[in-house]
PDB file of N, CA and C in Angstrom:
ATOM      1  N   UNK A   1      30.564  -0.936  -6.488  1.00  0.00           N
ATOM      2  CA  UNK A   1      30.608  -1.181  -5.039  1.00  0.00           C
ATOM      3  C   UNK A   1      29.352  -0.627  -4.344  1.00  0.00           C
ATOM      4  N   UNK A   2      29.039   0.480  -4.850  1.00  0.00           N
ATOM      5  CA  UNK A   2      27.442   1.217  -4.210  1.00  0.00           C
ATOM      6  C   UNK A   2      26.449   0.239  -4.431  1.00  0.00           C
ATOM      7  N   UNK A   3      26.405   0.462  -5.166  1.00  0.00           N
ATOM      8  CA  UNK A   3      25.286  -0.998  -6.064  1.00  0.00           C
ATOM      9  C   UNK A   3      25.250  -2.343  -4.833  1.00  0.00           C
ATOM     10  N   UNK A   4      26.207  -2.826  -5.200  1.00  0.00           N
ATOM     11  CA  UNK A   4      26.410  -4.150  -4.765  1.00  0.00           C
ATOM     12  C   UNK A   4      25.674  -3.610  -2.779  1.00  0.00           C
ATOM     13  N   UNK A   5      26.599  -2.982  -2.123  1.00  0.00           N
ATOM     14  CA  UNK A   5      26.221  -1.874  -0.696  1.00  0.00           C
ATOM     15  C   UNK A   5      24.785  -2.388  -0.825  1.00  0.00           C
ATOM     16  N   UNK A   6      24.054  -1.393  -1.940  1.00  0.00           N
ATOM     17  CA  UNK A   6      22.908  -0.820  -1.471  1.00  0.00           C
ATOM     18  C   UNK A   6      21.722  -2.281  -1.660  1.00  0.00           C
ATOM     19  N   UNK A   7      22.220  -2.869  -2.470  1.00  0.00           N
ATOM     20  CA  UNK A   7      21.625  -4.768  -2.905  1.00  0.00           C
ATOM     21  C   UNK A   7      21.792  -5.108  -0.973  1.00  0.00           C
ATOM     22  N   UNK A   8      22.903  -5.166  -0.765  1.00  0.00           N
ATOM     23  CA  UNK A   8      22.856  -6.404   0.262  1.00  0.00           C
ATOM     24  C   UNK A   8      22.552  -5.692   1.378  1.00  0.00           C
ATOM     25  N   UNK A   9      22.326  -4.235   1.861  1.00  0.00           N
ATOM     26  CA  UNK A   9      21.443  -3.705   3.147  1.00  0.00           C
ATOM     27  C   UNK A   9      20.009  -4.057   2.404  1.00  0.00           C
ATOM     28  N   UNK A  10      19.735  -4.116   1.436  1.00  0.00           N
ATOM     29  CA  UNK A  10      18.347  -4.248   1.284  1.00  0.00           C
ATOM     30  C   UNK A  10      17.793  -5.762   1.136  1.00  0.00           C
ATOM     31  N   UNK A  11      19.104  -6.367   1.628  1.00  0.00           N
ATOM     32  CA  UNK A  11      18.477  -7.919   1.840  1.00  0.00           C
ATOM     33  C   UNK A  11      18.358  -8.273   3.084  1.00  0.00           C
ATOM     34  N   UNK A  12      19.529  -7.617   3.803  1.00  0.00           N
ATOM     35  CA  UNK A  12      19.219  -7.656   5.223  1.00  0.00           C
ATOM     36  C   UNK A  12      17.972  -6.837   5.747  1.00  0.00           C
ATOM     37  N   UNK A  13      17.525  -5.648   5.058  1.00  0.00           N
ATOM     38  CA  UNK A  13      16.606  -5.503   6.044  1.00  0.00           C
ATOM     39  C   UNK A  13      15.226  -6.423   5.129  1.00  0.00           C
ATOM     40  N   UNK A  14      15.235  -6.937   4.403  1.00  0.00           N
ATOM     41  CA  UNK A  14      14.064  -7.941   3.938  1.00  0.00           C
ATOM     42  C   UNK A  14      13.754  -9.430   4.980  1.00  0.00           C
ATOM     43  N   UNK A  15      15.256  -9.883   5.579  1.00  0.00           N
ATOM     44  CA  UNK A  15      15.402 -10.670   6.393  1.00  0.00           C
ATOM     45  C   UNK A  15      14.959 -10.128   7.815  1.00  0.00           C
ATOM     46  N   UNK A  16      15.607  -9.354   7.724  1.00  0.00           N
ATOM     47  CA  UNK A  16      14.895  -8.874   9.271  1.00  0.00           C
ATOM     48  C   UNK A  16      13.263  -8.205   9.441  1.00  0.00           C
ATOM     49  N   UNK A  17      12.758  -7.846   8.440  1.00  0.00           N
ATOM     50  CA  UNK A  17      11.470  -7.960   8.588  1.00  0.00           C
ATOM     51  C   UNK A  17      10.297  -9.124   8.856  1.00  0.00           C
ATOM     52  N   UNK A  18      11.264  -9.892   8.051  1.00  0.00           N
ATOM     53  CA  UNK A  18      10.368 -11.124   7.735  1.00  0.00           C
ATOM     54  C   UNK A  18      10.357 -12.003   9.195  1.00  0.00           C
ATOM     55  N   UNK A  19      11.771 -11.512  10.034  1.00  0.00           N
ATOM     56  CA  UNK A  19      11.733 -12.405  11.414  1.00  0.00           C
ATOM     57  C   UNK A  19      10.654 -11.936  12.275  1.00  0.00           C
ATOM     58  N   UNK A  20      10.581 -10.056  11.914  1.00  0.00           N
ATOM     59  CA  UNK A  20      10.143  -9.684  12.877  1.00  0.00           C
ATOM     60  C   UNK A  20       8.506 -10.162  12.396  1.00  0.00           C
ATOM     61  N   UNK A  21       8.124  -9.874  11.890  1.00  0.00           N
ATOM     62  CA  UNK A  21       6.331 -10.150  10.885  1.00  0.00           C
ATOM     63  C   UNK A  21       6.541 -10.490   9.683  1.00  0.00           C
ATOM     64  N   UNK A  22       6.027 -11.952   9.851  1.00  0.00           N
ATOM     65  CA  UNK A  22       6.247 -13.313   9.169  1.00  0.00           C
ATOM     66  C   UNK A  22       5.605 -13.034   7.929  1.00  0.00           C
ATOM     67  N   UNK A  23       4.155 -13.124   7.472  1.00  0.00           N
ATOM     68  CA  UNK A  23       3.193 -13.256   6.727  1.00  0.00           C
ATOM     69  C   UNK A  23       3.085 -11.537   5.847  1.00  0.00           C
ATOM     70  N   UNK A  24       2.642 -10.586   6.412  1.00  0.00           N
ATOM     71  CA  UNK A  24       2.505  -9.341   5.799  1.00  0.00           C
ATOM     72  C   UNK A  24       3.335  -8.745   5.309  1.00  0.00           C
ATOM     73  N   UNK A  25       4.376  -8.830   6.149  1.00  0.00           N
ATOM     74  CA  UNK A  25       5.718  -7.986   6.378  1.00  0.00           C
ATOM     75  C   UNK A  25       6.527  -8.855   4.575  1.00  0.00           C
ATOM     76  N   UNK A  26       6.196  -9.967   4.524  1.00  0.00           N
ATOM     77  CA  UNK A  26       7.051 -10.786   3.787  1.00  0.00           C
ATOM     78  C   UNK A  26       6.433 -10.230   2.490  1.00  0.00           C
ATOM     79  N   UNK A  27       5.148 -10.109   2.265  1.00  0.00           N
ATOM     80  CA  UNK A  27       4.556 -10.016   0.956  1.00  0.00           C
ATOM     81  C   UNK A  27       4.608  -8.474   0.591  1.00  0.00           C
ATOM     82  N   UNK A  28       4.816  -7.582   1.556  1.00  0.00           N
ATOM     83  CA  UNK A  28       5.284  -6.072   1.589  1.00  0.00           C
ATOM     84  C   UNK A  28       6.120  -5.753   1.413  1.00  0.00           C
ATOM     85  N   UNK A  29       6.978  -6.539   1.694  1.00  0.00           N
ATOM     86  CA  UNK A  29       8.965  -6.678   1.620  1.00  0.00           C
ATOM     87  C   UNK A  29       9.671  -5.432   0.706  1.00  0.00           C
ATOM     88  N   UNK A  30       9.537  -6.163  -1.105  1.00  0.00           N
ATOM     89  CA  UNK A  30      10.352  -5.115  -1.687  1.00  0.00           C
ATOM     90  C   UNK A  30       9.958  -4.074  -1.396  1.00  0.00           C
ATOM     91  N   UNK A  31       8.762  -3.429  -1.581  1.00  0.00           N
ATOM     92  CA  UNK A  31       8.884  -1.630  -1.885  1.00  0.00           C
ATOM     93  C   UNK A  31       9.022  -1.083  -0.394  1.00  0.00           C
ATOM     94  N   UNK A  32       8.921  -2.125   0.776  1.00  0.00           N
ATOM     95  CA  UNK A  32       9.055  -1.407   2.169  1.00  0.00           C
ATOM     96  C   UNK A  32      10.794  -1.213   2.231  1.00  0.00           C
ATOM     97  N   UNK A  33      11.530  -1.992   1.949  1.00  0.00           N
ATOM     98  CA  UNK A  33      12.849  -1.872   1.390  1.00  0.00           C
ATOM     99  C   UNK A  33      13.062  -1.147   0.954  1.00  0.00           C
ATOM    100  N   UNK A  34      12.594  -0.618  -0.028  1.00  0.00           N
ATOM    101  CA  UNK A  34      12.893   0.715  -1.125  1.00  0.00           C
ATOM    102  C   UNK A  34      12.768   1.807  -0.093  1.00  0.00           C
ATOM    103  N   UNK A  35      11.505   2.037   0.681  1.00  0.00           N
ATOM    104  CA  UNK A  35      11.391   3.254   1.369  1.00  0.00           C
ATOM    105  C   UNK A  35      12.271   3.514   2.317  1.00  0.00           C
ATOM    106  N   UNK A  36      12.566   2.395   2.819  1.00  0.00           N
ATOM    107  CA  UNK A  36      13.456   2.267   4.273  1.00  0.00           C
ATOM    108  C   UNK A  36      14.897   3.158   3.895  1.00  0.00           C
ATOM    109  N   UNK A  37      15.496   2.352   3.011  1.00  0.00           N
ATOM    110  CA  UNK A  37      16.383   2.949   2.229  1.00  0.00           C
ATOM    111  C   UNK A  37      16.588   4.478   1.464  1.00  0.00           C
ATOM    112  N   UNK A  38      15.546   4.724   1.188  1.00  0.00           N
ATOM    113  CA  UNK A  38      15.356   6.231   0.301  1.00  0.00           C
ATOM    114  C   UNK A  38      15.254   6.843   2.238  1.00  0.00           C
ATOM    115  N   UNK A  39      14.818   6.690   3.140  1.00  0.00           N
ATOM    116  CA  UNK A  39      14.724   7.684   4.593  1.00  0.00           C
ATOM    117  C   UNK A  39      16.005   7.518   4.970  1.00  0.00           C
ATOM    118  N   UNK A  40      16.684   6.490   4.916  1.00  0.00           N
ATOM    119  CA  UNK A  40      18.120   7.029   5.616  1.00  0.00           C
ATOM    120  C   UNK A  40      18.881   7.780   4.818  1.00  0.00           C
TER     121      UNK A  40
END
């Protein structure tokens, strides 16, 4: 269940980056995910 949790906040915030900054944000995605996640 953690697993699965920690998969699908880290898709949402991949989606919501990508709305907010299209181009950079998109090709930065996974490991900005990773960090986002390891600070909360």
């Amino acid at each position: 269940m953690k697993l699965a949790n920690l998969i699908t906040t880290q898709h949402r915030y991949m989606t919501r980056k990508r709305y907010l900054c299209s181009n950079d944000t998109a090709k930065a995605a996974p490991a900005d995910t990773r960090f986002a996640i390891n600070e909360r």
